[in-house]
Protein backbone atom coordinates (compact mmCIF):
# COMPACT_ATOMS: atom_id res chain seq x y z
CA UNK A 1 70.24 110.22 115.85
CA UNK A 2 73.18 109.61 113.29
CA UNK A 3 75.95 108.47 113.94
CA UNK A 4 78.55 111.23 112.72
CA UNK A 5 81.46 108.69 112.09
CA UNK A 6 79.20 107.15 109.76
CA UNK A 7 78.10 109.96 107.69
CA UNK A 8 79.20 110.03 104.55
CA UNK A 9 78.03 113.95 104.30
CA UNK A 10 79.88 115.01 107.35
CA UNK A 11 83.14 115.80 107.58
CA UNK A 12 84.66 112.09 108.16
CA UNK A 13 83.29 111.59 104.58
CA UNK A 14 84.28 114.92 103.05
CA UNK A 15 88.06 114.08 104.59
CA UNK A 16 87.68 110.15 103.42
CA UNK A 17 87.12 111.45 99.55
CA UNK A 18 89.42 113.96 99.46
CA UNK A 19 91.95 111.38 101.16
CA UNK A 20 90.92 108.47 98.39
CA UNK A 21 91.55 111.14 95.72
CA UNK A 22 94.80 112.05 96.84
CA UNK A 23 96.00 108.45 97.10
CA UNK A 24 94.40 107.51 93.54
CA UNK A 25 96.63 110.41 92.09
CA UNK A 26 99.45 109.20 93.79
CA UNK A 27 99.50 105.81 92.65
CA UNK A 28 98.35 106.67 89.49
CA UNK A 29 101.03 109.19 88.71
CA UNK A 30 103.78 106.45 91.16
CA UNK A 31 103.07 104.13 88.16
CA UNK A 32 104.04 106.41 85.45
CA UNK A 33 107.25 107.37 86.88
CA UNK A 34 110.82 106.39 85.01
CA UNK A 35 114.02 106.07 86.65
CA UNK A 36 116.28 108.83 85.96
CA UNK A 37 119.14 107.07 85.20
CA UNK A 38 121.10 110.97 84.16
CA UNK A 39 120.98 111.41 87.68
CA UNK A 40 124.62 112.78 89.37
CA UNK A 41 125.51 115.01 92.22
CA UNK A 42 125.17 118.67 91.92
CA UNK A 43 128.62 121.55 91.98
CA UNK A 44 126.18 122.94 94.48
CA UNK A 45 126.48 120.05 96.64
CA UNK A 46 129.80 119.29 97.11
CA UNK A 47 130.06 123.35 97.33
CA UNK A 48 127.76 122.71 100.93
CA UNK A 49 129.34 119.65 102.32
CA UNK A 50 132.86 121.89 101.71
CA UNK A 51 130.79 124.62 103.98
CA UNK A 52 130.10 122.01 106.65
CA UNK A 53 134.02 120.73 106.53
CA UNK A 54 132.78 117.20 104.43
CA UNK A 55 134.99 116.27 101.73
């Protein structure tokens, strides 16, 4: 009898690919990124904190 944690054709393995996939995408795509130094605060925003009584 197999072990089914250990099967690489079950669905442990199936999850652990698409898992190792997902991560290689990530960190490939986490290297690539550039600050975004143009970065400021929306009208939209200070519109909602108004809503909610921030200033």
């Amino acid at each position: 009898m197999t072990d089914s944690r250990n099967d690489s054709s079950g669905e442990l393995g199936l999850l652990r690919r698409q898992f190792d996939l997902t991560w290689a995408l990530f960190e490939y795509h986490l290297e690539r990124l550039v600050p975004d130094v143009t970065w400021s605060a929306s009208v939209a925003a200070s519109q909602v904190s108004s809503v909610f009584g921030h200033r």
